[in-house]
Protein backbone atom coordinates (compact mmCIF):
# COMPACT_ATOMS: atom_id res chain seq x y z
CA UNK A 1 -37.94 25.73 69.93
CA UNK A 2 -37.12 22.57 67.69
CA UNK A 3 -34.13 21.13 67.32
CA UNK A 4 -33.47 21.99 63.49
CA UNK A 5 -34.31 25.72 64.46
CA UNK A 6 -31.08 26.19 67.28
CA UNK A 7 -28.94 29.51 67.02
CA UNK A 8 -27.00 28.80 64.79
CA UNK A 9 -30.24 30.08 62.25
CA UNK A 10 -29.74 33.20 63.33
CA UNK A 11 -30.00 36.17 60.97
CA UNK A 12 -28.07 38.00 63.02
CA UNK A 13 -24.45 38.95 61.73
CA UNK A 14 -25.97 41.06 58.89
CA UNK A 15 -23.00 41.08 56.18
CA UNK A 16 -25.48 42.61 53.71
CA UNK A 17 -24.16 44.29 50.63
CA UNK A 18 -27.38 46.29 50.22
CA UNK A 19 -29.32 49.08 51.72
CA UNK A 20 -32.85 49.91 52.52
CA UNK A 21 -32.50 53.50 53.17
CA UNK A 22 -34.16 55.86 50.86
CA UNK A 23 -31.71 57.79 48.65
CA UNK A 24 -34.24 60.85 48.91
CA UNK A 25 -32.92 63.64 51.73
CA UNK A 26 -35.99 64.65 54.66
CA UNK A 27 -36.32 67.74 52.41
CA UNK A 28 -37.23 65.72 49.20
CA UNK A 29 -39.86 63.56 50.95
CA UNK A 30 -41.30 66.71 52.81
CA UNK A 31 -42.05 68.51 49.52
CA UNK A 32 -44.05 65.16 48.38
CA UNK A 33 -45.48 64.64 51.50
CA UNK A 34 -46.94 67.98 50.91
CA UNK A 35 -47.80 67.92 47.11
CA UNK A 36 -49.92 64.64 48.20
CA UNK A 37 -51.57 66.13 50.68
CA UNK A 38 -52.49 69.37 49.07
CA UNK A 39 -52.58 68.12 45.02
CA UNK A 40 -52.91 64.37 45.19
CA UNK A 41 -51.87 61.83 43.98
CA UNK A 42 -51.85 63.03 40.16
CA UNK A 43 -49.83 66.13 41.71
CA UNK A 44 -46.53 63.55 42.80
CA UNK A 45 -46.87 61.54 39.87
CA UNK A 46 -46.15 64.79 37.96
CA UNK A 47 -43.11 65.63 40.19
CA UNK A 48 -41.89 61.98 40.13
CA UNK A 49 -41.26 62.18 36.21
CA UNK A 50 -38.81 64.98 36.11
CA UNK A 51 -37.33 63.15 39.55
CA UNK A 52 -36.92 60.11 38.04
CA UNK A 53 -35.36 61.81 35.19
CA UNK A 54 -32.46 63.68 36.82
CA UNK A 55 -32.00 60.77 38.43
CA UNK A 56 -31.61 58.33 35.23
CA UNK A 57 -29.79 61.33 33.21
CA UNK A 58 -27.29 63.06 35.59
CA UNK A 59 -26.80 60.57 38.57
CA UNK A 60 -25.37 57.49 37.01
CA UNK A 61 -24.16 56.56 39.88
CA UNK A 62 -27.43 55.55 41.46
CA UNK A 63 -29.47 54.94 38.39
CA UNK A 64 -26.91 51.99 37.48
CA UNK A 65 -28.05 50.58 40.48
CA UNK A 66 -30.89 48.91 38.69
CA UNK A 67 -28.19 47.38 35.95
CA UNK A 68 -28.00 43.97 37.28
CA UNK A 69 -31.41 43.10 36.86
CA UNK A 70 -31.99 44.92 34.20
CA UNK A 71 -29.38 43.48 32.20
CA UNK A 72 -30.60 40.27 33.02
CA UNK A 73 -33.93 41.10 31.97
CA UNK A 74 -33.22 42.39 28.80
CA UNK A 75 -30.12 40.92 27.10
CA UNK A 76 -30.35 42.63 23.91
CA UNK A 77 -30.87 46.13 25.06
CA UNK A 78 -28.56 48.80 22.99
CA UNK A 79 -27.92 52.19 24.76
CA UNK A 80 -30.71 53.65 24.60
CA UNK A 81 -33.10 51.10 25.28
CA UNK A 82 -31.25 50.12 28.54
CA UNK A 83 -31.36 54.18 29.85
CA UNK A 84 -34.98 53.91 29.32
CA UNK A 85 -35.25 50.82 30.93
CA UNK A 86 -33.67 52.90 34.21
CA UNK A 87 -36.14 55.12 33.44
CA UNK A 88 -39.40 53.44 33.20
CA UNK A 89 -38.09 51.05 36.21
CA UNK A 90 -37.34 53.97 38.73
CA UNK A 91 -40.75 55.82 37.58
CA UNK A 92 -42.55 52.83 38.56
CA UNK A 93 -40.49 52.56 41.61
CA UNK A 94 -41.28 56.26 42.65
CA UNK A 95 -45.13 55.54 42.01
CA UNK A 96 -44.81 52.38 44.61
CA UNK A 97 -43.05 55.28 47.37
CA UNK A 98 -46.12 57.93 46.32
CA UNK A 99 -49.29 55.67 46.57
CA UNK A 100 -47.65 54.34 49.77
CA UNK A 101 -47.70 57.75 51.20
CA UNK A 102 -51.24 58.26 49.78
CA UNK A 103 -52.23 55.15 51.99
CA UNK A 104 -50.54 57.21 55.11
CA UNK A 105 -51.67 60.56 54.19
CA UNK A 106 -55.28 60.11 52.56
CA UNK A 107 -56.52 57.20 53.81
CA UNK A 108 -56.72 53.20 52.47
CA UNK A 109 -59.61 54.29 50.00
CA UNK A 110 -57.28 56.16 48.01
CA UNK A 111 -56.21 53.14 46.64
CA UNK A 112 -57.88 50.09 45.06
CA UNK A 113 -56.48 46.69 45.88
CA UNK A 114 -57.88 43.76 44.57
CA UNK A 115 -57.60 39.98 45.56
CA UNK A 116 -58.95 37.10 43.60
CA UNK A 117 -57.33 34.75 46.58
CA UNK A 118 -58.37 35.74 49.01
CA UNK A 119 -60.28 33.16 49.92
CA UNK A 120 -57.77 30.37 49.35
CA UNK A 121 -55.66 32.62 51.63
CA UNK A 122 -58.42 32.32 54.24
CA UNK A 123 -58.43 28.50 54.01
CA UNK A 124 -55.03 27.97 54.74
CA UNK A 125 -55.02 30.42 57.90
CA UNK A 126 -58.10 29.21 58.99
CA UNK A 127 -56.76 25.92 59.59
CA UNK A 128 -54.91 27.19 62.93
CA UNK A 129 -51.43 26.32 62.51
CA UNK A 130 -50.11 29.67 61.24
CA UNK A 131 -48.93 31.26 58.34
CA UNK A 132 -45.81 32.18 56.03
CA UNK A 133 -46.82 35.11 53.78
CA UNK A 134 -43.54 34.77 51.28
CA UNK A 135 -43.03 38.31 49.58
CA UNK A 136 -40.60 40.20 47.76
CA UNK A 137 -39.27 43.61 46.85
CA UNK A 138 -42.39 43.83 43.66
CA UNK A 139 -44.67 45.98 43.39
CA UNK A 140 -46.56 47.86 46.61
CA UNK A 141 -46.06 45.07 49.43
CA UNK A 142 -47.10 47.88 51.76
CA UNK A 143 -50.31 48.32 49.90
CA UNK A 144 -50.54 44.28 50.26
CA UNK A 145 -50.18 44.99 54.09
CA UNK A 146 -52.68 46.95 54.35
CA UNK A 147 -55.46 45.40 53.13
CA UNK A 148 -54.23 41.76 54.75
CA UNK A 149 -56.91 42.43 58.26
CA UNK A 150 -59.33 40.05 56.28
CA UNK A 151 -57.34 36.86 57.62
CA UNK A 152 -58.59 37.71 61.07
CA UNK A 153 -55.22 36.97 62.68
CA UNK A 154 -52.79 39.62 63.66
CA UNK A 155 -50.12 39.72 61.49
CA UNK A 156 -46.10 40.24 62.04
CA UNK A 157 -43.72 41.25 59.64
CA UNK A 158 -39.81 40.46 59.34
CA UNK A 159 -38.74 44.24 58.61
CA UNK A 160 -34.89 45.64 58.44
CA UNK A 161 -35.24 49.94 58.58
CA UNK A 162 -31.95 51.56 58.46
CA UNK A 163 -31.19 54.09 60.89
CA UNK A 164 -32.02 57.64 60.38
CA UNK A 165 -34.26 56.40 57.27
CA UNK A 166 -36.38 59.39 56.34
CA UNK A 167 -39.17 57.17 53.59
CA UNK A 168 -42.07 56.91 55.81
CA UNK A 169 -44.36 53.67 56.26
CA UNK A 170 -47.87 54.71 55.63
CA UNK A 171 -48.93 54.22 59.37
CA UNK A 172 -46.07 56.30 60.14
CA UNK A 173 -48.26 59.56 58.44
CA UNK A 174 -51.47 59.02 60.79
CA UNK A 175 -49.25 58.84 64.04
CA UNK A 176 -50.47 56.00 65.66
CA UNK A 177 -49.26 51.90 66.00
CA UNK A 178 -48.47 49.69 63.09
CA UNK A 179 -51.64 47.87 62.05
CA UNK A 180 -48.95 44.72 62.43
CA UNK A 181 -46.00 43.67 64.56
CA UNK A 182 -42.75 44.33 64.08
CA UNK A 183 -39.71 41.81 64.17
CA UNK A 184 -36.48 43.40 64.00
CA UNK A 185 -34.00 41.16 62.74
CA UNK A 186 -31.31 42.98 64.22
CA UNK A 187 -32.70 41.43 67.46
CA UNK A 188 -31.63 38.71 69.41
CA UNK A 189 -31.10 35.69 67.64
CA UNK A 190 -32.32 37.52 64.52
CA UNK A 191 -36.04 37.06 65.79
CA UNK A 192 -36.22 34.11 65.34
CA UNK A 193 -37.77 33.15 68.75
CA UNK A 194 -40.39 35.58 67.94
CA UNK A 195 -40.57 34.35 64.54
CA UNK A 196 -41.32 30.74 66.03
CA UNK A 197 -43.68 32.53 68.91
CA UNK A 198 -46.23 33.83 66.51
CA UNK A 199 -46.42 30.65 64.25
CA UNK A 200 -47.20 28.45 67.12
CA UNK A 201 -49.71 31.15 67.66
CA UNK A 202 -51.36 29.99 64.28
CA UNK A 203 -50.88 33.46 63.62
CA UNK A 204 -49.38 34.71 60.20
CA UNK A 205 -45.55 36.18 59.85
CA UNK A 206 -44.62 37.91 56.73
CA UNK A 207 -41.41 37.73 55.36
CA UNK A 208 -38.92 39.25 52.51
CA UNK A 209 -37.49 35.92 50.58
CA UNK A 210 -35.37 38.08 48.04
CA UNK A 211 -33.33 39.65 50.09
CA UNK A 212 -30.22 37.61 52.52
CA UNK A 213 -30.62 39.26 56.35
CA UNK A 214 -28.54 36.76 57.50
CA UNK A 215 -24.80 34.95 57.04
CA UNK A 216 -24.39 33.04 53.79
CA UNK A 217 -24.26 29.58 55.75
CA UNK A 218 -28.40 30.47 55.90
CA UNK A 219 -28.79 30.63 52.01
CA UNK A 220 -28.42 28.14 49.33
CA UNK A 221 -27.29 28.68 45.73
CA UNK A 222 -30.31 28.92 43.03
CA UNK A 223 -31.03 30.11 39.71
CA UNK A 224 -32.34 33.28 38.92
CA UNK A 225 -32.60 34.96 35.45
CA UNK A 226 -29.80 32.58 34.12
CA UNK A 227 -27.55 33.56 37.04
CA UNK A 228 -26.80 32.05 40.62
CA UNK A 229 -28.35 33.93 43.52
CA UNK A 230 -28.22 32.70 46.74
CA UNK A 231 -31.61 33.14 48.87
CA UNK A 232 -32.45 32.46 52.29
CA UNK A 233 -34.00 29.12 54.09
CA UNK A 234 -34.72 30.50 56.92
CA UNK A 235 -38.49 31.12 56.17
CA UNK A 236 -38.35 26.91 54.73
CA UNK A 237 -36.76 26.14 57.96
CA UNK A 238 -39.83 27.66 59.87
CA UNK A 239 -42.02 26.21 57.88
CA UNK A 240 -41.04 23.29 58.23
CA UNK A 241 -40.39 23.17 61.84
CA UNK A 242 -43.28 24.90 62.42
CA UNK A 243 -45.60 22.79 60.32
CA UNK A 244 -47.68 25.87 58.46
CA UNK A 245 -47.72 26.48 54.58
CA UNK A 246 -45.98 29.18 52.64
CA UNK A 247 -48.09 31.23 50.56
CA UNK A 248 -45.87 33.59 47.78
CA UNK A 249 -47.78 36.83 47.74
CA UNK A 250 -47.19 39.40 45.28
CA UNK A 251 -48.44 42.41 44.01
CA UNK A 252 -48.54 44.31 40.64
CA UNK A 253 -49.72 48.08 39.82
CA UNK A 254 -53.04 47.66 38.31
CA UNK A 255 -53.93 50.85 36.65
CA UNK A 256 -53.08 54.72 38.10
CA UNK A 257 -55.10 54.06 41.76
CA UNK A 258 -54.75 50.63 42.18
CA UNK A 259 -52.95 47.14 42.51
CA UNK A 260 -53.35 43.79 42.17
CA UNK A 261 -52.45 41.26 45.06
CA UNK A 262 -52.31 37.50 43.81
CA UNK A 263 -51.33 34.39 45.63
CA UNK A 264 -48.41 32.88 43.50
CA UNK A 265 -48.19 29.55 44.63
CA UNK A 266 -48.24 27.61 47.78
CA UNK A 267 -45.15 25.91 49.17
CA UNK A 268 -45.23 23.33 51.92
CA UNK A 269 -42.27 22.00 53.78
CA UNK A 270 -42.34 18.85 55.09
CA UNK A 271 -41.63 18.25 59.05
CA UNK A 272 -38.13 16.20 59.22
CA UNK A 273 -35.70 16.83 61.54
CA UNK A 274 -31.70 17.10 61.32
CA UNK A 275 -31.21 18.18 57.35
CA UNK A 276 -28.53 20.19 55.82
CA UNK A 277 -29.56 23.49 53.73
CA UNK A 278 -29.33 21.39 50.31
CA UNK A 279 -32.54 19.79 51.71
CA UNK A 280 -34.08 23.31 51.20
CA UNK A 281 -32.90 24.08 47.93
CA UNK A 282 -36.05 22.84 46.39
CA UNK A 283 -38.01 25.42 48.28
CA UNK A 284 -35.96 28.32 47.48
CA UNK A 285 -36.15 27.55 43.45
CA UNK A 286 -39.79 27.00 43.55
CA UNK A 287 -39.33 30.82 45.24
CA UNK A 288 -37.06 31.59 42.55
CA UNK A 289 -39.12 30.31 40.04
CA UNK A 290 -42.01 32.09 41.38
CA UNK A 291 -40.14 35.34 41.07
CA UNK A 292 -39.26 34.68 37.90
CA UNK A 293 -42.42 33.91 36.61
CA UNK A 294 -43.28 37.59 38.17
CA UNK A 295 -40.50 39.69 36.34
CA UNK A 296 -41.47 38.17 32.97
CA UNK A 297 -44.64 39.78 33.27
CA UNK A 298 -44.12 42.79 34.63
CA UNK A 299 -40.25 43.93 34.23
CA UNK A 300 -40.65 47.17 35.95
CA UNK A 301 -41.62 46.23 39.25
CA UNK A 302 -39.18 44.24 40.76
CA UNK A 303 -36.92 46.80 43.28
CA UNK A 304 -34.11 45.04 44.36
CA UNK A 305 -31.79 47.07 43.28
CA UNK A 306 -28.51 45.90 44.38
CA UNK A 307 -26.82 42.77 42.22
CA UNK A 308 -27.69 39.75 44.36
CA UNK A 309 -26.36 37.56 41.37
CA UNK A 310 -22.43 39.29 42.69
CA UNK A 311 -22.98 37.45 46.11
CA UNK A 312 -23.97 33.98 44.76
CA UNK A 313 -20.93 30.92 44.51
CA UNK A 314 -20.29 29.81 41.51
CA UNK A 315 -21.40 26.34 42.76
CA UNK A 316 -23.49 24.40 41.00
CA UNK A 317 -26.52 23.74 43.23
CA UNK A 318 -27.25 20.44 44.01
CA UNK A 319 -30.54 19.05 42.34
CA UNK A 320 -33.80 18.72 44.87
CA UNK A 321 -36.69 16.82 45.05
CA UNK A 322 -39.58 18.08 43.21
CA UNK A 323 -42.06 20.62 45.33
CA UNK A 324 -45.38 20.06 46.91
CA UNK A 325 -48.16 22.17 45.95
């Protein structure tokens, strides 16, 4: 392992303000487990409405939960306007949970998943030095996953799954393996040794860049909907150290069966030794930007729903050098 890429990168002492654990009870995901199976997908979509309703009307308490981006969003929203946002934002969220399922439960055909970049993708992992998929919290990433056997590498993914989490991955329905590895990053060091291992592999590692896994000495401060965030550098650091490209991948719902997977942008890193995180900072707003550019377009798909912008220093963040395409 490099020097810039020693323990103290670890995303290990998890202070994390957020949660990925469903808010649904077993009994809840049973009954659409079973409404997919038997009516389809049409059949949860149905259910999901009046779900997503209760939800937005008589459990404030977890439909506010959306608020900070929301809010953020859409400035000028009066009463009204910002309980239907909750609305149309949770509704979309449940349909992301359902067609995952439908992967798991009625097979990959069930869905339609298109990809205009792919071959561009292919390029860049063809070139053996590995891979940085760069995702976020938007959209279906699962659905993304499961259509991503065309690069002909195997594939691990950076994934946190609280205990006793009852929301099912969609491999978890047929029984068998994950199509792609697993890296804790509850592990030791945070993964990061494995994170390094399957890079220098040429092989491609997915990872979330929205959400902070780690301590706050691993993030820099950046700009995000008018707000400071602070977002992680671990996956720059990698790159960098490990010499591969990061490709932002995102996907969008793209009409009642299917979504759209685009390649955002392409960051790389430059190999240099012995910098401080403000060296990064470029890297994490051309992320930034990138997600930004995303929520403009479609404002009900972004689930991070938790106020990142609470955790963020007031700092002002330090100006970088312009990003390589």
């Amino acid at each position: 392992m490099p020097r810039n890429m020693d323990s103290s990168d670890s995303l290990r002492a998890e202070p994390k303000t957020w949660s990925s654990r469903s808010v649904g009870g077993s009994l809840q995901h049973r009954i659409f487990y079973r409404l997919i199976r038997f009516g389809g997908r049409k059949a949860a979509y149905g259910l999901l409405f009046f779900v997503a309703l209760y939800y937005t009307l008589f459990r404030p308490s977890i439909s506010r939960k959306a608020d900070p981006y929301l809010e953020r969003r859409f400035k000028r929203a009066g009463f009204f306007k910002k309980r239907l946002n909750r609305f149309r934002i949770y509704v979309n969220f449940g349909k992301g949970l359902v067609d995952k399922a439908v992967v798991g439960i009625l097979g990959p055909e069930e869905i339609r998943v298109s990809f205009d970049d792919q071959e561009e993708l292919l390029h860049l992992v063809r070139r053996g030095k590995g891979l940085i998929i760069l995702t976020a919290h938007v959209g279906c990433w699962q659905a993304a996953m499961a259509v991503l056997h065309f690069l002909e590498r195997p594939v691990s993914l950076l994934l946190h799954r609280e205990e006793g989490d009852v929301d099912l991955q969609y491999y978890e329905h047929q029984g068998g393996p994950p199509p792609f590895r697993i890296i804790d990053p509850r592990g030791y060091l945070g993964g990061v040794l494995e994170m390094w291992e399957v890079l220098k592999k040429g092989e491609v590692l997915c990872i979330m860049g929205d959400r902070v896994l780690g301590e706050e000495k691993n993030t820099v401060p950046v700009r995000f909907l008018g707000d400071w965030v602070r977002l992680p550098i671990s996956p720059f650091k990698l790159a960098g150290a490990a010499g591969v490209p990061i490709a932002v991948l995102f996907s969008c719902k793209k009409g009642a069966d299917g979504y759209r997977l685009f390649l955002e942008r392409v960051i790389r890193v430059p190999e240099e030794r012995g910098r401080g995180n403000s060296a990064f900072i470029p890297y994490a707003e051309a992320f930034a930007q990138a997600l930004e550019r995303y929520v403009r377009e479609y404002p009900y798909e972004f689930y991070n729903f938790y106020d990142l912008w609470a955790e963020a220093q007031t700092e002002k963040a330090t100006p970088g050098r312009k990003v390589d395409s």
